[in-house]
N, C-alpha and C. Protein backbone atom coordinates (compact mmCIF):
# COMPACT_ATOMS: atom_id res chain seq x y z
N UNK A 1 -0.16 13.99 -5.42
CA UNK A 1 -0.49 15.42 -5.37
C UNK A 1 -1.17 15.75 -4.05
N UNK A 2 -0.57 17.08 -3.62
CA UNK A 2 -1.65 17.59 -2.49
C UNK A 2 -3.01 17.66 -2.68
N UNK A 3 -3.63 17.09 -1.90
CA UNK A 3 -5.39 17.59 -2.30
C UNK A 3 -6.04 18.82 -1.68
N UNK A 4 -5.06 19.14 0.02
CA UNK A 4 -5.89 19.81 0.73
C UNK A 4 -4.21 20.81 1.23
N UNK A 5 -3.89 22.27 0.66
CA UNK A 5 -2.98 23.02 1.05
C UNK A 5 -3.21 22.65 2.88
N UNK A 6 -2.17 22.24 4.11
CA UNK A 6 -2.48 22.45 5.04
C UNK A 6 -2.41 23.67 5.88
N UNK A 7 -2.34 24.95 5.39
CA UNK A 7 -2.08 26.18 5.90
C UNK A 7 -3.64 26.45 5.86
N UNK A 8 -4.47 26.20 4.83
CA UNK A 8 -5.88 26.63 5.26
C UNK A 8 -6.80 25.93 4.97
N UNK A 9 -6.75 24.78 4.45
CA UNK A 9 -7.66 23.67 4.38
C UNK A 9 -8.16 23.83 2.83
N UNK A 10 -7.48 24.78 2.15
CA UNK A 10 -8.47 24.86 0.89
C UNK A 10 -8.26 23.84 -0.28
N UNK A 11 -8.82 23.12 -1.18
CA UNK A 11 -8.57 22.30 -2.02
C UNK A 11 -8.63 22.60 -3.29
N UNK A 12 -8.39 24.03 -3.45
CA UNK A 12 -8.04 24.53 -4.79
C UNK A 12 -6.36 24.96 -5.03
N UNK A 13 -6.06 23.77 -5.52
CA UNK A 13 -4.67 23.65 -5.23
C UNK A 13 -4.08 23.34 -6.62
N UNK A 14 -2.83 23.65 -7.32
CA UNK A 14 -2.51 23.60 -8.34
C UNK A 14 -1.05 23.24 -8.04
N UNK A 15 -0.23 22.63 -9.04
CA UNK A 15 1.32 22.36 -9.14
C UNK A 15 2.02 23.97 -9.48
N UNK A 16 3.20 24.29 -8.57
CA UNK A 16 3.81 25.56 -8.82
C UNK A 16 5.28 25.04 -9.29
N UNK A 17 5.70 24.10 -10.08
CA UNK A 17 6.74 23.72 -10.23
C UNK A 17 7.77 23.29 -9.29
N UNK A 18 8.71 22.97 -8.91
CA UNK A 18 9.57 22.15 -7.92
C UNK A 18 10.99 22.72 -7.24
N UNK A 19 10.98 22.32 -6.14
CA UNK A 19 12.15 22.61 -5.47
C UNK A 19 12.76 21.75 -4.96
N UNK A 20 14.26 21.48 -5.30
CA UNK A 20 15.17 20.15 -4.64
C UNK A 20 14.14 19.13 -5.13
N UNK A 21 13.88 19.54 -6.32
CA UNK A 21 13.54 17.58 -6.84
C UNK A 21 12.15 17.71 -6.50
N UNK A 22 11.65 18.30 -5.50
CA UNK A 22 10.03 18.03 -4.73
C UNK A 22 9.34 18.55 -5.39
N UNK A 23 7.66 18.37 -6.02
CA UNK A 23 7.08 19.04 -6.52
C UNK A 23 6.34 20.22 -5.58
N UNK A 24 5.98 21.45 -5.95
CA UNK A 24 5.16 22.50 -5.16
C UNK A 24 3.95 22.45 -5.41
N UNK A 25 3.55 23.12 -4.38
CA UNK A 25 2.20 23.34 -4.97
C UNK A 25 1.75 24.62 -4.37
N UNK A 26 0.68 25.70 -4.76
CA UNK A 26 0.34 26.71 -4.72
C UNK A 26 -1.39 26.76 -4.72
N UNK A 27 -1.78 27.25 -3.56
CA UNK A 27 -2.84 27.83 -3.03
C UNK A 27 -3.56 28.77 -3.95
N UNK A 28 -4.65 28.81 -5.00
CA UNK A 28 -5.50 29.73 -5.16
C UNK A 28 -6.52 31.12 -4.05
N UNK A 29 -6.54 30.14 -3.35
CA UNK A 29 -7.05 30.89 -2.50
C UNK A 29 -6.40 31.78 -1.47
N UNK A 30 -5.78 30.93 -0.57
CA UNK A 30 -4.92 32.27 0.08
C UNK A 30 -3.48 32.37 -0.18
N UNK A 31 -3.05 31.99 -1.15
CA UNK A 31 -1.89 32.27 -2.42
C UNK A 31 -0.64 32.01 -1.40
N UNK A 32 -0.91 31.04 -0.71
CA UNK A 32 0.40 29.97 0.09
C UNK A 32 0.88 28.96 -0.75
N UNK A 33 1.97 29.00 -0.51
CA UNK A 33 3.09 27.80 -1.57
C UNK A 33 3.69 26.97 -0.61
N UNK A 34 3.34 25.62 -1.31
CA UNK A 34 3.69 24.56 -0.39
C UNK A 34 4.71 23.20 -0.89
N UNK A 35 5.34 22.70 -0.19
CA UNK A 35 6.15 21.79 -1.54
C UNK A 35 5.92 20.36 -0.62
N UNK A 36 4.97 20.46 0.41
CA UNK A 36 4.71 19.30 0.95
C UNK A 36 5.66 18.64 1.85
N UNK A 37 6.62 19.23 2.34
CA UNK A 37 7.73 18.42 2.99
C UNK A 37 7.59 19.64 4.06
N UNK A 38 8.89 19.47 4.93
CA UNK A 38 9.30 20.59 6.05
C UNK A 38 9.99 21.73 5.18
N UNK A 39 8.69 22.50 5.12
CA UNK A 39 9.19 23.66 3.95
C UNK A 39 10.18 25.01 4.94
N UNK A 40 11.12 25.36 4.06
CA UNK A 40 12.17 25.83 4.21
C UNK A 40 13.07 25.71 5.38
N UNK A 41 13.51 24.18 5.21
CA UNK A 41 14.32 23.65 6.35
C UNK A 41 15.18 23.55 5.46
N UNK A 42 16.30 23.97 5.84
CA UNK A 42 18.18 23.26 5.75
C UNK A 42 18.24 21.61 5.81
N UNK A 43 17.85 21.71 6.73
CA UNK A 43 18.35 20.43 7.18
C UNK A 43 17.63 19.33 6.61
N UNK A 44 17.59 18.07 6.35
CA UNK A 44 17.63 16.91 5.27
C UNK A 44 16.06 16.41 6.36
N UNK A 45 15.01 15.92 5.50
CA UNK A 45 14.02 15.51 6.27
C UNK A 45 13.97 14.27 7.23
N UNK A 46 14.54 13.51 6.50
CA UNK A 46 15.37 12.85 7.48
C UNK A 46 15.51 12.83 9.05
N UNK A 47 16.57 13.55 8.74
CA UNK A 47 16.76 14.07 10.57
C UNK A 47 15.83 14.69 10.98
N UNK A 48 15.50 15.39 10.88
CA UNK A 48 14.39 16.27 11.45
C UNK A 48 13.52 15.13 12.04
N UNK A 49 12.96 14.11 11.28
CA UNK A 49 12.15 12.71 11.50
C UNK A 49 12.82 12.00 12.72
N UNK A 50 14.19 11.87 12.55
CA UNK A 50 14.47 10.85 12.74
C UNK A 50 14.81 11.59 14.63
N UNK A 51 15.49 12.86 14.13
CA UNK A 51 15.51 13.28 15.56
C UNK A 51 13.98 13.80 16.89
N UNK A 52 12.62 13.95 15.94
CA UNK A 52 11.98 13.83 16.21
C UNK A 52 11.59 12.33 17.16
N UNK A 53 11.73 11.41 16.14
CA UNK A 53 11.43 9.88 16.45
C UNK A 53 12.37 9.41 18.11
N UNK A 54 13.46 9.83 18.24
CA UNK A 54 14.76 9.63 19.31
C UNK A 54 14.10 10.52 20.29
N UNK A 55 13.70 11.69 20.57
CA UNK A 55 12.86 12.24 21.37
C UNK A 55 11.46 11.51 22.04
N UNK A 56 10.79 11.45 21.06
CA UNK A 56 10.09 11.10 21.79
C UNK A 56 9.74 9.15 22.19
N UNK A 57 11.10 8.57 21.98
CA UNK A 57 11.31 8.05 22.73
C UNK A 57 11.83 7.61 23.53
N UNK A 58 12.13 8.65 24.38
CA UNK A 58 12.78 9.30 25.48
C UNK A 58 13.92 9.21 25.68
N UNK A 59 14.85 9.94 24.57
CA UNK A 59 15.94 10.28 24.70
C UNK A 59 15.89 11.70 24.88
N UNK A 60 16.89 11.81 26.02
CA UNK A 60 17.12 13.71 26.56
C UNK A 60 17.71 14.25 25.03
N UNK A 61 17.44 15.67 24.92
CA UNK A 61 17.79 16.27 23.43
C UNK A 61 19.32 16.23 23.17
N UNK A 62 20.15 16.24 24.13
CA UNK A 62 21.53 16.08 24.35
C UNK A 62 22.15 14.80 23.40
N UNK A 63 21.57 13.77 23.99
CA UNK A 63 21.43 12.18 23.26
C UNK A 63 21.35 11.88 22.07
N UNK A 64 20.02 12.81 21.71
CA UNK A 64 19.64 12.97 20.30
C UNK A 64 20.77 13.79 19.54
N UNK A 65 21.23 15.20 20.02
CA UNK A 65 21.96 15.58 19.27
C UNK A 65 23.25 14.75 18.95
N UNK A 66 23.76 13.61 19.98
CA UNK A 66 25.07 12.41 19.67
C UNK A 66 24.96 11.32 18.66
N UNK A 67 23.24 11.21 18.94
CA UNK A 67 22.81 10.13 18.11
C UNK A 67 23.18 10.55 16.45
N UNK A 68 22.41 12.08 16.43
CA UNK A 68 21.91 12.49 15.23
C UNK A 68 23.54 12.44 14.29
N UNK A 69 24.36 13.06 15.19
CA UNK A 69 25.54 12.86 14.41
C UNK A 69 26.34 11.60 13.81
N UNK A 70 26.31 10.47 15.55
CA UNK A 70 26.87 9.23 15.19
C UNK A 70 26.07 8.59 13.39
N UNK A 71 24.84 9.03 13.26
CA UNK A 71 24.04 8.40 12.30
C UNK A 71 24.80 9.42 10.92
N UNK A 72 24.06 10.62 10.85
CA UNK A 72 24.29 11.07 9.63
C UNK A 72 25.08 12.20 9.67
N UNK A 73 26.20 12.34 10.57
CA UNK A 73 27.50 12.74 10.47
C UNK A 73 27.07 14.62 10.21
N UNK A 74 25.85 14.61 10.73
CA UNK A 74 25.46 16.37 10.98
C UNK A 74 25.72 16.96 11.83
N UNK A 75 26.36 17.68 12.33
CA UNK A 75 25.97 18.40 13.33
C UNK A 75 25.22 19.48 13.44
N UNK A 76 24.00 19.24 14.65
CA UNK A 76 22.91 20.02 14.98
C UNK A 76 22.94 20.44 16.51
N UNK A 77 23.20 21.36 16.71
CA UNK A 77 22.68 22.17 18.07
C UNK A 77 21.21 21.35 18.80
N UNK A 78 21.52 21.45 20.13
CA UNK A 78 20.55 20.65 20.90
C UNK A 78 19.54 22.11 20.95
N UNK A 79 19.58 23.60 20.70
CA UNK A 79 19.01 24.57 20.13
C UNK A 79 17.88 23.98 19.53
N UNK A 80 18.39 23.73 18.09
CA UNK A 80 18.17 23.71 17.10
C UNK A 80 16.64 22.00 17.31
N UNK A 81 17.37 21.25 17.78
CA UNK A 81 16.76 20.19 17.82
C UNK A 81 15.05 20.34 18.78
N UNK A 82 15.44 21.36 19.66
CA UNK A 82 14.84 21.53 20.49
C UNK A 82 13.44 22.59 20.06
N UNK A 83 13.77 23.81 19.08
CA UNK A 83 12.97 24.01 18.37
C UNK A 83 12.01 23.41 16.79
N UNK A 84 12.74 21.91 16.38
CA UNK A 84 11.76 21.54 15.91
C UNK A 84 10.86 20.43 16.57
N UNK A 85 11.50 20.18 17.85
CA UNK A 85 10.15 19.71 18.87
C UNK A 85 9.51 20.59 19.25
N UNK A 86 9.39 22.17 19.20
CA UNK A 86 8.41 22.88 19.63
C UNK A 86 7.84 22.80 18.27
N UNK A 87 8.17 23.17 17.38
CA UNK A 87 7.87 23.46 16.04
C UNK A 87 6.47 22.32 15.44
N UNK A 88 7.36 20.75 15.45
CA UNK A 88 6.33 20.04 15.03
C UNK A 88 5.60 19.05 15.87
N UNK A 89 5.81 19.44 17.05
CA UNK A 89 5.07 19.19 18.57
C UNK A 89 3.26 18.37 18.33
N UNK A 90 2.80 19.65 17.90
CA UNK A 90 1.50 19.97 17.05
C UNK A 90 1.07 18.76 16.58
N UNK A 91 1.65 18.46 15.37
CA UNK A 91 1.62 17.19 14.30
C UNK A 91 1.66 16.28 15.06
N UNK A 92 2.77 15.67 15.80
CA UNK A 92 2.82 14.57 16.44
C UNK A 92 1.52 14.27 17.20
N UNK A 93 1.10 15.34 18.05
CA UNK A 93 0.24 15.18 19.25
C UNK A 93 -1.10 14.56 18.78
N UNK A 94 -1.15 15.69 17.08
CA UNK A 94 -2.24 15.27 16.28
C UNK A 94 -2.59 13.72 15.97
N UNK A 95 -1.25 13.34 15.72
CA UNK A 95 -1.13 12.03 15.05
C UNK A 95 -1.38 10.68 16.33
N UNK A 96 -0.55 11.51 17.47
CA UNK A 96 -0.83 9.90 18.22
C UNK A 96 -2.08 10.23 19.41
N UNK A 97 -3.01 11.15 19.02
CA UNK A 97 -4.50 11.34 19.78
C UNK A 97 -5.21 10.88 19.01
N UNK A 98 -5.41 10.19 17.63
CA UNK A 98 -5.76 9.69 16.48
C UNK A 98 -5.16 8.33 16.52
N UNK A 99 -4.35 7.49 16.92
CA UNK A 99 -3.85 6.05 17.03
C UNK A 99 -4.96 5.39 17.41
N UNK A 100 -5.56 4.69 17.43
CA UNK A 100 -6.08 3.52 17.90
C UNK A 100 -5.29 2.20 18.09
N UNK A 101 -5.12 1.74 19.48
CA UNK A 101 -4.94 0.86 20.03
C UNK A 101 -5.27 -0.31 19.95
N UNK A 102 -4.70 -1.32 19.50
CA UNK A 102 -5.76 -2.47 19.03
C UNK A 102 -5.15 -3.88 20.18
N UNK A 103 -5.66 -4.26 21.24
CA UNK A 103 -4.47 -5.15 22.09
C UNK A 103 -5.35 -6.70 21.60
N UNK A 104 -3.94 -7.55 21.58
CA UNK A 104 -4.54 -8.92 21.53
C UNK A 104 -5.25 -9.93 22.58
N UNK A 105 -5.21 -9.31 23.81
CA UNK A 105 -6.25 -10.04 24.53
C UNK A 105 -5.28 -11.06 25.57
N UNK A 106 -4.21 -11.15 25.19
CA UNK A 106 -2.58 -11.50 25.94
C UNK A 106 -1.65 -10.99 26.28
N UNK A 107 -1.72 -10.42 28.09
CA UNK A 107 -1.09 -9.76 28.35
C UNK A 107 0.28 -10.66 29.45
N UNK A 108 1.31 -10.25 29.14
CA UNK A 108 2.44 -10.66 30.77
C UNK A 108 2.44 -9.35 31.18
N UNK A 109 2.15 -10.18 32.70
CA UNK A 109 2.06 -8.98 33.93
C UNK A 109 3.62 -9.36 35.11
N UNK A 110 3.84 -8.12 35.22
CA UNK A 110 5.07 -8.58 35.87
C UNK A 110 4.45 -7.08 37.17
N UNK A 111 4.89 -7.89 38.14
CA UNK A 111 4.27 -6.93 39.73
C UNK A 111 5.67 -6.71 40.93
N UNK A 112 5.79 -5.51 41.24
CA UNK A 112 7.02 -5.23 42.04
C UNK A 112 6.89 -4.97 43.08
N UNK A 113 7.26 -4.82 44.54
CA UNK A 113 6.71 -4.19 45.47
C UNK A 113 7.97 -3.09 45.66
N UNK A 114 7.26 -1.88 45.71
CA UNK A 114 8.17 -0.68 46.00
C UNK A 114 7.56 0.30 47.69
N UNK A 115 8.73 0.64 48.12
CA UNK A 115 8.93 1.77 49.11
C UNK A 115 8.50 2.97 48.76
N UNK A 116 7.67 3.63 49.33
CA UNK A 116 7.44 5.15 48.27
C UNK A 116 6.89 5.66 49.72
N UNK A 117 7.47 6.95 50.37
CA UNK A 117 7.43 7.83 51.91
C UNK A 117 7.39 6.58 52.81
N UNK A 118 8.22 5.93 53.02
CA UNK A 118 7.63 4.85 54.14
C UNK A 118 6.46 3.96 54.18
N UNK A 119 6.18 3.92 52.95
CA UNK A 119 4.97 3.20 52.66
C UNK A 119 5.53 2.01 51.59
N UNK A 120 4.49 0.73 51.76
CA UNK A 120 5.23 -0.37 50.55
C UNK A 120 4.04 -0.19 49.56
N UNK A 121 4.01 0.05 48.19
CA UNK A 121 2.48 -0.44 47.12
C UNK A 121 3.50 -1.17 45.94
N UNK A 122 2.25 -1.68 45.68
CA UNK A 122 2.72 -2.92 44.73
C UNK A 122 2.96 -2.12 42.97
N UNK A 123 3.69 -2.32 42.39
CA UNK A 123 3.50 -1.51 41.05
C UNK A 123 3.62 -3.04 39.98
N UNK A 124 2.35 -2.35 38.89
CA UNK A 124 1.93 -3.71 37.94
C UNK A 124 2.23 -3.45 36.55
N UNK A 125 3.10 -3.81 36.17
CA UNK A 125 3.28 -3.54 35.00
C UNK A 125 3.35 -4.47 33.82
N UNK A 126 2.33 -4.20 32.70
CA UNK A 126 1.12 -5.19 31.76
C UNK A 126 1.72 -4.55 30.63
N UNK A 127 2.20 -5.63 29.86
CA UNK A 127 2.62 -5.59 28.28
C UNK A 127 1.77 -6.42 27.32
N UNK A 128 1.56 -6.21 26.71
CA UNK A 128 0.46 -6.71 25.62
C UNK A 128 1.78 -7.50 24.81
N UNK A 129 0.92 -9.45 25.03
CA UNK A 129 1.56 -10.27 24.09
C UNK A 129 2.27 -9.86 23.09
N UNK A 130 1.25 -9.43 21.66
CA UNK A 130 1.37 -9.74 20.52
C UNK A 130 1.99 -8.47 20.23
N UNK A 131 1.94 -7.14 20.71
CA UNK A 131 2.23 -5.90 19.98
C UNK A 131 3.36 -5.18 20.83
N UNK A 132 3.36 -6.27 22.24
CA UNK A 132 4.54 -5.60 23.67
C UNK A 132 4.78 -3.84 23.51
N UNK A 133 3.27 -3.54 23.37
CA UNK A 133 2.85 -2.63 24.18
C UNK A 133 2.91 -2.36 25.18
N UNK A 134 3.42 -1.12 26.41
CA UNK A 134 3.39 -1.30 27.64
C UNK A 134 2.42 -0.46 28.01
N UNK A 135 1.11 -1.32 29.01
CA UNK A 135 -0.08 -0.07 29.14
C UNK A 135 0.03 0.66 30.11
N UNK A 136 -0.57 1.36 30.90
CA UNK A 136 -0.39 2.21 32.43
C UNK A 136 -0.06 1.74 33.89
N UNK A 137 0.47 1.71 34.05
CA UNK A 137 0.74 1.06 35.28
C UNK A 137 -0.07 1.25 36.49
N UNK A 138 -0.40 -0.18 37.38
CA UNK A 138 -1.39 0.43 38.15
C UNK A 138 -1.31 0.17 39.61
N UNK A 139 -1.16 1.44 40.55
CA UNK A 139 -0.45 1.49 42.22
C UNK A 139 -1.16 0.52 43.12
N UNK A 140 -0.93 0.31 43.81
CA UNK A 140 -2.32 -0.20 44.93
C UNK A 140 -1.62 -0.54 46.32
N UNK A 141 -1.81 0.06 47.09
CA UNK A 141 -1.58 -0.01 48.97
C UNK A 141 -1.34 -0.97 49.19
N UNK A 142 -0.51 -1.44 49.94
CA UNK A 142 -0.56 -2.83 50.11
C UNK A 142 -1.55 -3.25 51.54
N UNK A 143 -2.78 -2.77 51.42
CA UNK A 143 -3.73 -2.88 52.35
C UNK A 143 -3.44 -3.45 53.68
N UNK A 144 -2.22 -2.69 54.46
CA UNK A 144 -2.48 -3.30 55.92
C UNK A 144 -1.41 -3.92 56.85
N UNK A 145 -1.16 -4.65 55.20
CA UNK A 145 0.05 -5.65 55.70
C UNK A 145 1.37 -5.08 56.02
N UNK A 146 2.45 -5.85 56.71
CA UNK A 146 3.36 -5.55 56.85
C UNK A 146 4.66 -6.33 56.16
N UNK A 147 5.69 -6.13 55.83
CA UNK A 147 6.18 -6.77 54.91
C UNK A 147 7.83 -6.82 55.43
């Protein structure tokens, strides 16, 4: 059961009977009805998730919309896809500013030297052993030398 309606935080919340199988629920207080899922979407929660998930890891929305079909044989407008990344943008941002990071203390470092305006800096790039996490990468001049 919902404990807390998320439209206004209130926790006087009651069952309003069900839609597509899902149970509802209904707000006493500011008399919002909620059924706990991506309320009044068409489209299967699923995708919505899943095309969410393909975004943001960094697939262009184009991609996603090939993916979304090759998988569950929908077709969705890169439109369409594109407004429920504005849509549930929010949530996500919520969710991974709230992650905690936990690294095992074993990292492989792999170091490149790159050209960038006529200049050479070294770029370092550190994956965490156990969880191959990739952390920030970090520039540095190549102080002087010539190469």
């Amino acid at each position: 059961m919902i404990d807390v309606i998320e439209y206004c935080g209130s926790e006087n919340v009651i069952k309003y009977g069900k839609s597509r199988g899902k149970q509802c629920y209904f707000c006493k207080d500011c008399k919002h009805y909620d059924n706990g899922t991506f309320a009044k979407m068409r489209t299967n929660d699923k995708v919505i998730v899943t095309a969410l998930d393909l975004y943001f890891e960094g697939l262009s929305v184009r991609k996603v919309q090939r993916q979304i079909a090759k998988i569950f044989g929908v077709k969705v407008s890169q439109v369409t896809i594109w407004k429920w990344i504005m849509k549930y943008f929010k949530l996500v941002k919520e969710f991974v500013d709230n992650l905690k990071i936990e690294l095992s203390g074993k990292f492989h470092v792999d170091e490149t030297m790159i050209k960038c305006d006529r200049e050479y800096k070294w770029f370092w790039e550190i994956i965490d052993a156990d969880t191959n996490g990739c952390y920030p990468f970090v520039w540095r001049k190549n102080n002087g030398r010539s190469y």
